[in-house]
PDB file of N, CA and C in Angstrom:
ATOM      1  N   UNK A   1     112.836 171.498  -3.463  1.00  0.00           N
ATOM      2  CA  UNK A   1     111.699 170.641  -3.762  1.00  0.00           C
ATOM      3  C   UNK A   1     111.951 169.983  -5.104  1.00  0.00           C
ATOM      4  N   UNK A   2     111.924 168.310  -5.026  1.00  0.00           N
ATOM      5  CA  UNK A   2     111.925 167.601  -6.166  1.00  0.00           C
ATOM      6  C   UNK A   2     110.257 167.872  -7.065  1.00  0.00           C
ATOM      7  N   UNK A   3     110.272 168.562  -8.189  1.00  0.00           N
ATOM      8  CA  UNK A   3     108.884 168.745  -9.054  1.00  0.00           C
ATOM      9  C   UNK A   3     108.803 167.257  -9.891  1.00  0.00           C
ATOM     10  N   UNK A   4     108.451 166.348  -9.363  1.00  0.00           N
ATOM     11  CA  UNK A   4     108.010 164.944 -10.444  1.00  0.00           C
ATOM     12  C   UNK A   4     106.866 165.628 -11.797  1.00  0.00           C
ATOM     13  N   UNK A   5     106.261 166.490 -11.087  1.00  0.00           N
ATOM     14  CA  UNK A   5     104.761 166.486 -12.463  1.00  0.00           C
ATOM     15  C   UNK A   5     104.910 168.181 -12.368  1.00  0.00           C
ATOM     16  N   UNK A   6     105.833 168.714 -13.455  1.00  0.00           N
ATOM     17  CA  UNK A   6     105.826 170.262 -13.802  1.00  0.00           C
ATOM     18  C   UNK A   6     104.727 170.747 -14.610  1.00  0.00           C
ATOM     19  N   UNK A   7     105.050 169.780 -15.595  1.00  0.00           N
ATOM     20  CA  UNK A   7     103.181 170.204 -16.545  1.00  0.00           C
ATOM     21  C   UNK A   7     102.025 170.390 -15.527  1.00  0.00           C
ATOM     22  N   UNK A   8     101.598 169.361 -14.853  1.00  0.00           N
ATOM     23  CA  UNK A   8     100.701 169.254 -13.705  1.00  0.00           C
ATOM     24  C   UNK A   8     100.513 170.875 -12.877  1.00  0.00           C
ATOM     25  N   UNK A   9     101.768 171.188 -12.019  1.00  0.00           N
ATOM     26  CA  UNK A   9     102.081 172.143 -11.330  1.00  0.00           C
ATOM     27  C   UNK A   9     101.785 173.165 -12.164  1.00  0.00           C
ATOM     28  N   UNK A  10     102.235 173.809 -13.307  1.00  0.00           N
ATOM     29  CA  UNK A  10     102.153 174.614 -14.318  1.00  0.00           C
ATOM     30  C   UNK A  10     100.582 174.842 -14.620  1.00  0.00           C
ATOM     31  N   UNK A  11     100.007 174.012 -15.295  1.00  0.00           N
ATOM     32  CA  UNK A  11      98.672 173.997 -15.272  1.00  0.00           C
ATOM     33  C   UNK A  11      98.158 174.478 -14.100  1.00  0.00           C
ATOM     34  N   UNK A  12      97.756 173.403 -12.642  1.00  0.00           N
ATOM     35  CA  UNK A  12      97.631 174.044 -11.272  1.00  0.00           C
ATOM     36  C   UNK A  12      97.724 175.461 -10.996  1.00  0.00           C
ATOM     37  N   UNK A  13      98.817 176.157 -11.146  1.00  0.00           N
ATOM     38  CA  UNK A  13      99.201 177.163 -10.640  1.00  0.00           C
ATOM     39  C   UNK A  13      98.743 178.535 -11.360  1.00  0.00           C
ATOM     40  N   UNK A  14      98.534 178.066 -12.829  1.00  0.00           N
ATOM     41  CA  UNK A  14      97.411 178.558 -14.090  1.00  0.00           C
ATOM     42  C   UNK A  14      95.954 179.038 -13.963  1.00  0.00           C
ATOM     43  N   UNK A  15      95.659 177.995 -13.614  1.00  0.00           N
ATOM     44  CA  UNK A  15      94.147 177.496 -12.851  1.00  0.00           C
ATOM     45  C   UNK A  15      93.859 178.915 -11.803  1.00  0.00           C
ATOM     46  N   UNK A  16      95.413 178.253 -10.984  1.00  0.00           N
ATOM     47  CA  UNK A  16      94.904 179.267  -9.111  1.00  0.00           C
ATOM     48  C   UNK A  16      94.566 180.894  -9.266  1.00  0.00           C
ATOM     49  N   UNK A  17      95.996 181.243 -10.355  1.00  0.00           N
ATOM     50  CA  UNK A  17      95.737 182.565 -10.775  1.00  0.00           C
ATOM     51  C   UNK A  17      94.294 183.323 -11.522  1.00  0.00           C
ATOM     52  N   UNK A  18      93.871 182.366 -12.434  1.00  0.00           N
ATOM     53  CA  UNK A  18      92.558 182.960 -13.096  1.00  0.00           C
ATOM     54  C   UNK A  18      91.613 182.958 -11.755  1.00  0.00           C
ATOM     55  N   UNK A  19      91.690 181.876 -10.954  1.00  0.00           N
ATOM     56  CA  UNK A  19      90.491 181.848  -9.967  1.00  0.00           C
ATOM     57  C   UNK A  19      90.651 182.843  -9.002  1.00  0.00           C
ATOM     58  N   UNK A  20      91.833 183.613  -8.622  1.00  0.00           N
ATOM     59  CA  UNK A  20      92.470 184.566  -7.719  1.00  0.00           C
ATOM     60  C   UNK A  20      92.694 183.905  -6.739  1.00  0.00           C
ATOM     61  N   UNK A  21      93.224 182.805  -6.417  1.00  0.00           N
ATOM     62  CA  UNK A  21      93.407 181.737  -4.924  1.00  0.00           C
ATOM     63  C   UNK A  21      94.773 181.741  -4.688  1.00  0.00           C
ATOM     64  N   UNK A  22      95.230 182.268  -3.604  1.00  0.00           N
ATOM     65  CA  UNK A  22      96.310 182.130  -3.167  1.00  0.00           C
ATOM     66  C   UNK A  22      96.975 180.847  -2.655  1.00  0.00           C
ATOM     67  N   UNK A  23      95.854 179.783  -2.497  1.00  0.00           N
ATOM     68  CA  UNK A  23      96.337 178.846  -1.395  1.00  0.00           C
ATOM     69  C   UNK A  23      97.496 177.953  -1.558  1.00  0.00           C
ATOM     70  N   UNK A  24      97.130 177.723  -3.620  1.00  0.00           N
ATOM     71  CA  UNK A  24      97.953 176.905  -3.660  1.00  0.00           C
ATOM     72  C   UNK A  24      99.475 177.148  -3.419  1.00  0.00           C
ATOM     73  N   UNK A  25     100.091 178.274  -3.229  1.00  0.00           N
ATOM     74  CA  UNK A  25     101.443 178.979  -3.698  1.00  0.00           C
ATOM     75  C   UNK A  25     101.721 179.045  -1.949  1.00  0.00           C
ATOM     76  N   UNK A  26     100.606 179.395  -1.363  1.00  0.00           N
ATOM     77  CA  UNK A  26     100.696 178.831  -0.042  1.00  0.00           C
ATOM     78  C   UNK A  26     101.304 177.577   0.776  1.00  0.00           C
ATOM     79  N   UNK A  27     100.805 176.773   0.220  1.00  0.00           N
ATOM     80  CA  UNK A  27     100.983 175.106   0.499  1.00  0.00           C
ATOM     81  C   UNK A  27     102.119 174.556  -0.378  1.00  0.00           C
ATOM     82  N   UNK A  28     102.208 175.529  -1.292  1.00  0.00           N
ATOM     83  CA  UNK A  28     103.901 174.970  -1.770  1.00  0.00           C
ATOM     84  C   UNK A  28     105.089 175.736  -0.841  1.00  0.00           C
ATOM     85  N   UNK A  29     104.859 176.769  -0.432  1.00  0.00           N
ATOM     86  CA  UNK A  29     105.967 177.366   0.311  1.00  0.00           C
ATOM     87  C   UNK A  29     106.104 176.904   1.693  1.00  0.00           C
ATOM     88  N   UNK A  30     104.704 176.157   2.316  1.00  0.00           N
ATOM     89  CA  UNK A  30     104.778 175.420   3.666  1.00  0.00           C
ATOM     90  C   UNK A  30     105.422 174.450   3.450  1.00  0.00           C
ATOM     91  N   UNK A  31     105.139 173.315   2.115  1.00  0.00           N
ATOM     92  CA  UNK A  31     105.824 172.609   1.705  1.00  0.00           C
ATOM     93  C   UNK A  31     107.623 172.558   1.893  1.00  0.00           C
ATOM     94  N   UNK A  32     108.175 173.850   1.137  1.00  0.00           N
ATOM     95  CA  UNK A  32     109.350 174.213   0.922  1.00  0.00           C
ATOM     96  C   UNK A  32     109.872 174.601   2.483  1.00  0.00           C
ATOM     97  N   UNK A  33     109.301 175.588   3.402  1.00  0.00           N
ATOM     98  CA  UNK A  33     109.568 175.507   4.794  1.00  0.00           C
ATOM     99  C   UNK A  33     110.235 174.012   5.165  1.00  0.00           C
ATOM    100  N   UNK A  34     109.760 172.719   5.111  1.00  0.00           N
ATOM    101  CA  UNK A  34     110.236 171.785   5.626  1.00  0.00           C
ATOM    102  C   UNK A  34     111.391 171.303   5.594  1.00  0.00           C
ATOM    103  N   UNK A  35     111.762 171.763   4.060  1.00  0.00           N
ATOM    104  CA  UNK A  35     113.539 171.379   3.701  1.00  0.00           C
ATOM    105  C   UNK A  35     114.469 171.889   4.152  1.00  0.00           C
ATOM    106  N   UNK A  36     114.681 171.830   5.372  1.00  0.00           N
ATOM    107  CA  UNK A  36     116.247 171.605   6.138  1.00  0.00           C
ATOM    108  C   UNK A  36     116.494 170.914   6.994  1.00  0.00           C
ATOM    109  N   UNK A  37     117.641 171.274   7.237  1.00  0.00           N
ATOM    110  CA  UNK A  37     118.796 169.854   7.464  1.00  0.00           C
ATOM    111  C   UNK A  37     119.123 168.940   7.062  1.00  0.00           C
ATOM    112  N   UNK A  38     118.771 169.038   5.218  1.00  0.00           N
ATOM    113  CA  UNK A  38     119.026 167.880   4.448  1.00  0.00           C
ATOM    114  C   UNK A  38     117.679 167.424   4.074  1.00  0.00           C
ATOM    115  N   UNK A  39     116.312 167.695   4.446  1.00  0.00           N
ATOM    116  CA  UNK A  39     114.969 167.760   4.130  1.00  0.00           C
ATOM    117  C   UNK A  39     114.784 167.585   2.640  1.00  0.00           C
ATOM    118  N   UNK A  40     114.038 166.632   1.988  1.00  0.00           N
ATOM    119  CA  UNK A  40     113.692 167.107   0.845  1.00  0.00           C
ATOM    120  C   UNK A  40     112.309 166.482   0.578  1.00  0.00           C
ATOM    121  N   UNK A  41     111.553 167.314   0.382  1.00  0.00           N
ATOM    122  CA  UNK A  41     110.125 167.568  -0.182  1.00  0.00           C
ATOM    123  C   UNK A  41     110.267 166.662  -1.987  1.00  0.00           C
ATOM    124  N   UNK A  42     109.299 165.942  -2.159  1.00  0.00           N
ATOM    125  CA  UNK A  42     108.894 165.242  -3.433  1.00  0.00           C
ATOM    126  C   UNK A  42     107.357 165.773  -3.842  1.00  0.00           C
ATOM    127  N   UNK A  43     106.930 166.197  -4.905  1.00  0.00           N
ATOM    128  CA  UNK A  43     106.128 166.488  -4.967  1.00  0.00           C
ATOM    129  C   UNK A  43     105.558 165.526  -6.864  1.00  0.00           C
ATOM    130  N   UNK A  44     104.892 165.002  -6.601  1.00  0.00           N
ATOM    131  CA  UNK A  44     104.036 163.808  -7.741  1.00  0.00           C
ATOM    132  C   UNK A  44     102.429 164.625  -7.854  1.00  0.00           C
ATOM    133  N   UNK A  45     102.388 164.094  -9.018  1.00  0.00           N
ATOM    134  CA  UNK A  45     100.657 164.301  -9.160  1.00  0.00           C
ATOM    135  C   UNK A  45     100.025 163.135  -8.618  1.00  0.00           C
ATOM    136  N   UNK A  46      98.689 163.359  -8.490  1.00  0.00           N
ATOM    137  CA  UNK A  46      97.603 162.660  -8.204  1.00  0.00           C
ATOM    138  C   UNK A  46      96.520 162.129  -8.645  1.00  0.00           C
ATOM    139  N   UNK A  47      95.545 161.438  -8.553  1.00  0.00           N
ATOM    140  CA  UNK A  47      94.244 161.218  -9.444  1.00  0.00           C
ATOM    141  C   UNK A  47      93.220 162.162  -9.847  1.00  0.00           C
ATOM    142  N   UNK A  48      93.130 163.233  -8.850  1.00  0.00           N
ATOM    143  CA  UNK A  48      92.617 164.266  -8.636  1.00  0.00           C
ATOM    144  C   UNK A  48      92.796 165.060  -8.887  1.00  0.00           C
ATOM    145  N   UNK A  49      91.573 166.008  -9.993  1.00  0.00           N
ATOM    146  CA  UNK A  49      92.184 167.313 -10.836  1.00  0.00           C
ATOM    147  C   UNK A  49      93.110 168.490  -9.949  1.00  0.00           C
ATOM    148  N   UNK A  50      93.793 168.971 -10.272  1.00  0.00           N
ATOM    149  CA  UNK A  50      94.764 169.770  -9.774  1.00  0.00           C
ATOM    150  C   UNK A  50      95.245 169.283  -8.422  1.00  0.00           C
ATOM    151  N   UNK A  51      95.141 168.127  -8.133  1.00  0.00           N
ATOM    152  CA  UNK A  51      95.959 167.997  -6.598  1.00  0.00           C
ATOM    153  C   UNK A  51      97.153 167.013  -7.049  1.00  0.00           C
ATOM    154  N   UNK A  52      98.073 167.049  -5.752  1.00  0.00           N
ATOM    155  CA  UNK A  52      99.210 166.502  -5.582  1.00  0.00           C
ATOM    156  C   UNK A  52      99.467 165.444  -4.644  1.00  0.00           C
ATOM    157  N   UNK A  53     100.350 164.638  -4.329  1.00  0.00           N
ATOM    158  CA  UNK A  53     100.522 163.974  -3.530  1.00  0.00           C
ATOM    159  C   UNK A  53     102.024 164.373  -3.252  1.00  0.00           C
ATOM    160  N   UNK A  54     102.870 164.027  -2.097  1.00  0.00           N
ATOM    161  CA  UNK A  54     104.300 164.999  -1.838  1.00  0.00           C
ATOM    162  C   UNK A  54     104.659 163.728  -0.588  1.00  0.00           C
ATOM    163  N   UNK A  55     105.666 163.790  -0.592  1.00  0.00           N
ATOM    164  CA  UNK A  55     106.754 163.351   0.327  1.00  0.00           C
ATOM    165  C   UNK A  55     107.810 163.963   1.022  1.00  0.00           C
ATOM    166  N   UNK A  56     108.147 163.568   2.234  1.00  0.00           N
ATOM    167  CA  UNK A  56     109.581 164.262   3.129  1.00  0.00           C
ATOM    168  C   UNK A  56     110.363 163.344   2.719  1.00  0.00           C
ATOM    169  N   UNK A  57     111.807 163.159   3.218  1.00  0.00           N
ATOM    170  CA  UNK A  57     112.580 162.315   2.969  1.00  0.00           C
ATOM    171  C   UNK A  57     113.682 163.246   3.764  1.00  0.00           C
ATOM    172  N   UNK A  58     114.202 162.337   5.172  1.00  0.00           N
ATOM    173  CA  UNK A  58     115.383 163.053   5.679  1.00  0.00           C
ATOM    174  C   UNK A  58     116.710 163.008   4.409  1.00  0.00           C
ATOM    175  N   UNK A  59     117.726 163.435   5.254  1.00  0.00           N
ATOM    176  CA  UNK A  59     119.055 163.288   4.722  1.00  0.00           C
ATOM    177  C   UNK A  59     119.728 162.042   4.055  1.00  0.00           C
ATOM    178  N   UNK A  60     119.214 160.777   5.080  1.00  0.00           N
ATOM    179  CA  UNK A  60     119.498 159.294   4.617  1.00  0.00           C
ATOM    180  C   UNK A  60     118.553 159.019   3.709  1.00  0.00           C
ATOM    181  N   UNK A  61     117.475 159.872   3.482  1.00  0.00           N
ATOM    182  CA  UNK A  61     117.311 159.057   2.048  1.00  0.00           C
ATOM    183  C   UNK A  61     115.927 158.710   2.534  1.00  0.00           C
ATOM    184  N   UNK A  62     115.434 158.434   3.771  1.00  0.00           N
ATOM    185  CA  UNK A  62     114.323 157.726   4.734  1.00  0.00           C
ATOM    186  C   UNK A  62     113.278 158.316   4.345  1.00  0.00           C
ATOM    187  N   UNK A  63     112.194 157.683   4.212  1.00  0.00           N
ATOM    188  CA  UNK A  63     110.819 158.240   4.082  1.00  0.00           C
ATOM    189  C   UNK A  63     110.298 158.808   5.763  1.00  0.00           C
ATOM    190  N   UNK A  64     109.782 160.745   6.032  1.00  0.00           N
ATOM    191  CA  UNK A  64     109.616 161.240   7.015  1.00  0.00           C
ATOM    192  C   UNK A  64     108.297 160.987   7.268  1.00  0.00           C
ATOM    193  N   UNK A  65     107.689 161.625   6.213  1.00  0.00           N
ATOM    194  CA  UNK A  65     106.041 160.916   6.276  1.00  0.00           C
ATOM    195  C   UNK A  65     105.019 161.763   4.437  1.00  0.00           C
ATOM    196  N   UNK A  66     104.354 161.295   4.408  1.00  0.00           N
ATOM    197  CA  UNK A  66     103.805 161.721   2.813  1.00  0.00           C
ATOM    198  C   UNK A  66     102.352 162.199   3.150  1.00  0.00           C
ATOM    199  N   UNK A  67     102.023 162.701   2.261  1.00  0.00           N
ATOM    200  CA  UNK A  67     100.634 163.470   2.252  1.00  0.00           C
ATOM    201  C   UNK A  67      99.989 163.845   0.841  1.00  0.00           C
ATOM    202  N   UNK A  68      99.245 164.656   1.149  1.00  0.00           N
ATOM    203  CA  UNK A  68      98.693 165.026  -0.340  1.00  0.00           C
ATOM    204  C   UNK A  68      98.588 166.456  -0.249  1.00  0.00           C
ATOM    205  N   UNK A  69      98.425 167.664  -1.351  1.00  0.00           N
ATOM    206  CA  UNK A  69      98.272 168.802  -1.235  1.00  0.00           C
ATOM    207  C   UNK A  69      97.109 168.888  -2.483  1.00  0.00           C
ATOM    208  N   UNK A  70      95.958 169.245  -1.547  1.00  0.00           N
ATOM    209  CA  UNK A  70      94.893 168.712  -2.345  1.00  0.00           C
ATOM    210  C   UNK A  70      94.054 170.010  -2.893  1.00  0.00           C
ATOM    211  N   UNK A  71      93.191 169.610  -4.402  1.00  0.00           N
ATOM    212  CA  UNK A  71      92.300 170.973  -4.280  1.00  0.00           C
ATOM    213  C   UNK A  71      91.287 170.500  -3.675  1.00  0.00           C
ATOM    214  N   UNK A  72      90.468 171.249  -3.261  1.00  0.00           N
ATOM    215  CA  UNK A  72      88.971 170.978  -2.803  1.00  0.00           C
ATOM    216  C   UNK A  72      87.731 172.172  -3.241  1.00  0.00           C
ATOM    217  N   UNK A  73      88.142 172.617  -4.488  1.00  0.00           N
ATOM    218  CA  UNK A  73      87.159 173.226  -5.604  1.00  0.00           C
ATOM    219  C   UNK A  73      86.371 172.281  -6.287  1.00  0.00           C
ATOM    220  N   UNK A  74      85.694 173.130  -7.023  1.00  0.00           N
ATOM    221  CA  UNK A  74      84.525 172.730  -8.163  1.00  0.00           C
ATOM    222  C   UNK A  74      84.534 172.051  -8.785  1.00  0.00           C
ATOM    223  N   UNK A  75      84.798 170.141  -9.205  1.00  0.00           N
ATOM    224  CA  UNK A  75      84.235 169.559  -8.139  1.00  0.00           C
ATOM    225  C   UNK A  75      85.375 169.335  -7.585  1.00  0.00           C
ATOM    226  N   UNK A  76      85.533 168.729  -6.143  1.00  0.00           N
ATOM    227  CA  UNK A  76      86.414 168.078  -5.280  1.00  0.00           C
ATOM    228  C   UNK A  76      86.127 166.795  -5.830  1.00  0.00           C
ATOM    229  N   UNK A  77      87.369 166.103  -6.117  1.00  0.00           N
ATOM    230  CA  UNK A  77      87.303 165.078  -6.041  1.00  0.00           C
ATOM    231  C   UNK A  77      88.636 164.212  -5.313  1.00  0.00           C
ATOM    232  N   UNK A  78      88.807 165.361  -4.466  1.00  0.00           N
ATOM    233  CA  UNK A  78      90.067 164.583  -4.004  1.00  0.00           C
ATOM    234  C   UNK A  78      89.812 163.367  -2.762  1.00  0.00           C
ATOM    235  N   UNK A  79      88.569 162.895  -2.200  1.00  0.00           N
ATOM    236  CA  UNK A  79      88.362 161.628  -1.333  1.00  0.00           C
ATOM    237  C   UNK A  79      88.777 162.359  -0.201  1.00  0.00           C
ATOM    238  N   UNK A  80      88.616 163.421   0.202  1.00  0.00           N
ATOM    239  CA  UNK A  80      89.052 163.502   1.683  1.00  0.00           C
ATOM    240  C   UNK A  80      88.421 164.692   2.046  1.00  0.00           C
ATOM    241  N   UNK A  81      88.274 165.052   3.328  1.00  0.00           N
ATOM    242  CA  UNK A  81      87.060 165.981   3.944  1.00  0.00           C
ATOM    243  C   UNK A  81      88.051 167.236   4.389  1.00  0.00           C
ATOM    244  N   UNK A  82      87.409 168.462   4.114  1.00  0.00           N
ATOM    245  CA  UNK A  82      87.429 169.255   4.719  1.00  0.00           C
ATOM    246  C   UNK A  82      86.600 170.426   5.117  1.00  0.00           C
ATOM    247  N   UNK A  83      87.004 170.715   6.224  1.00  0.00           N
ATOM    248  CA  UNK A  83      86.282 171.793   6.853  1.00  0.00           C
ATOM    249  C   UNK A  83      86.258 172.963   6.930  1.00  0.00           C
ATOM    250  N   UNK A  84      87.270 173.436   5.914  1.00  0.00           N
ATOM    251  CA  UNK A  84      87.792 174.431   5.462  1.00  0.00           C
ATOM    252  C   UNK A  84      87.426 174.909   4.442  1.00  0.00           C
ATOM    253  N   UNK A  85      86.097 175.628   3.954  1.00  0.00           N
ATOM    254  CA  UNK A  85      85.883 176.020   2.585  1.00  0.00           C
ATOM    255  C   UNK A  85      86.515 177.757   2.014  1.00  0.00           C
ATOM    256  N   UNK A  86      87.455 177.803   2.157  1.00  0.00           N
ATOM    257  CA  UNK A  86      87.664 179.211   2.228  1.00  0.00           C
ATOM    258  C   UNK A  86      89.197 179.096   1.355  1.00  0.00           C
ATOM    259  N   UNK A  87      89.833 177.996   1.616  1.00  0.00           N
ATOM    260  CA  UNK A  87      91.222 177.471   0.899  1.00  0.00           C
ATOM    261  C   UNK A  87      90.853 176.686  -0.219  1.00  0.00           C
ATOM    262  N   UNK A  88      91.095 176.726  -1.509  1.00  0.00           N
ATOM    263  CA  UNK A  88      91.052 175.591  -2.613  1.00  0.00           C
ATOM    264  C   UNK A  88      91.976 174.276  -2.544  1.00  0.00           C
ATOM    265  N   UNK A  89      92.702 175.168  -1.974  1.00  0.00           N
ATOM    266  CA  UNK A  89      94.344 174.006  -1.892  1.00  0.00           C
ATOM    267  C   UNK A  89      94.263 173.400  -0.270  1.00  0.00           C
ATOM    268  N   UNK A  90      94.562 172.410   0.034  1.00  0.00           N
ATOM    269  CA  UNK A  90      95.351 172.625   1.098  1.00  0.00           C
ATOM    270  C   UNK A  90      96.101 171.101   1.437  1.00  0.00           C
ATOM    271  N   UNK A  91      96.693 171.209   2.550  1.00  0.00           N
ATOM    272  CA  UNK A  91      97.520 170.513   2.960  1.00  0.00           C
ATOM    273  C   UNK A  91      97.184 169.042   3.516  1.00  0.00           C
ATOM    274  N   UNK A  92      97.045 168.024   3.541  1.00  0.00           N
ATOM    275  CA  UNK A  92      96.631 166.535   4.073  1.00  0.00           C
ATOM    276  C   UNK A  92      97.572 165.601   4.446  1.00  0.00           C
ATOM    277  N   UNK A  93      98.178 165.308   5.887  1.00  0.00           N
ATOM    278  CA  UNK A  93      98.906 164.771   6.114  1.00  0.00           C
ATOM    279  C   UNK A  93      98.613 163.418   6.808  1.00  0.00           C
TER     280      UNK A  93
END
């Protein structure tokens, strides 16, 4: 996994631990699952406190498809719905 925003992640992952949330460490290792056969995961920050935005990218270099790995805690402000209140983090493809 390419880390574009380590401070970001660092902080994030800071955050998850005081709150006791597993999700985010979750959604980075689903993340990391994707990289093979030349797979590589991009991972950027976002507008949105502690969330991310991430990319695939086959072997050639090609964009696979992008998403966001979002929080949806206190407040959410990440613009997108979920139905899932039980995960802080999760996955948006």
């Amino acid at each position: 996994m390419i880390i574009k925003c380590q401070e970001r992640l660092c902080e994030a992952q800071e955050y998850a631990a005081t709150l006791g949330d597993k999700s985010l460490q979750e959604c980075l290792a689903r993340l990391e699952s994707w990289e093979h056969d030349g797979r590589t995961v991009h991972l950027y920050g976002d507008f949105a406190p502690y969330s991310f935005g991430f990319s695939l990218y086959g072997p050639d270099g090609q964009l696979i498809m992008n998403g966001g790995l979002l929080y949806h805690g206190s407040p959410d402000q990440s613009c997108a719905v979920t139905f899932n209140h039980d995960d802080l983090w999760q996955t948006h493809t």
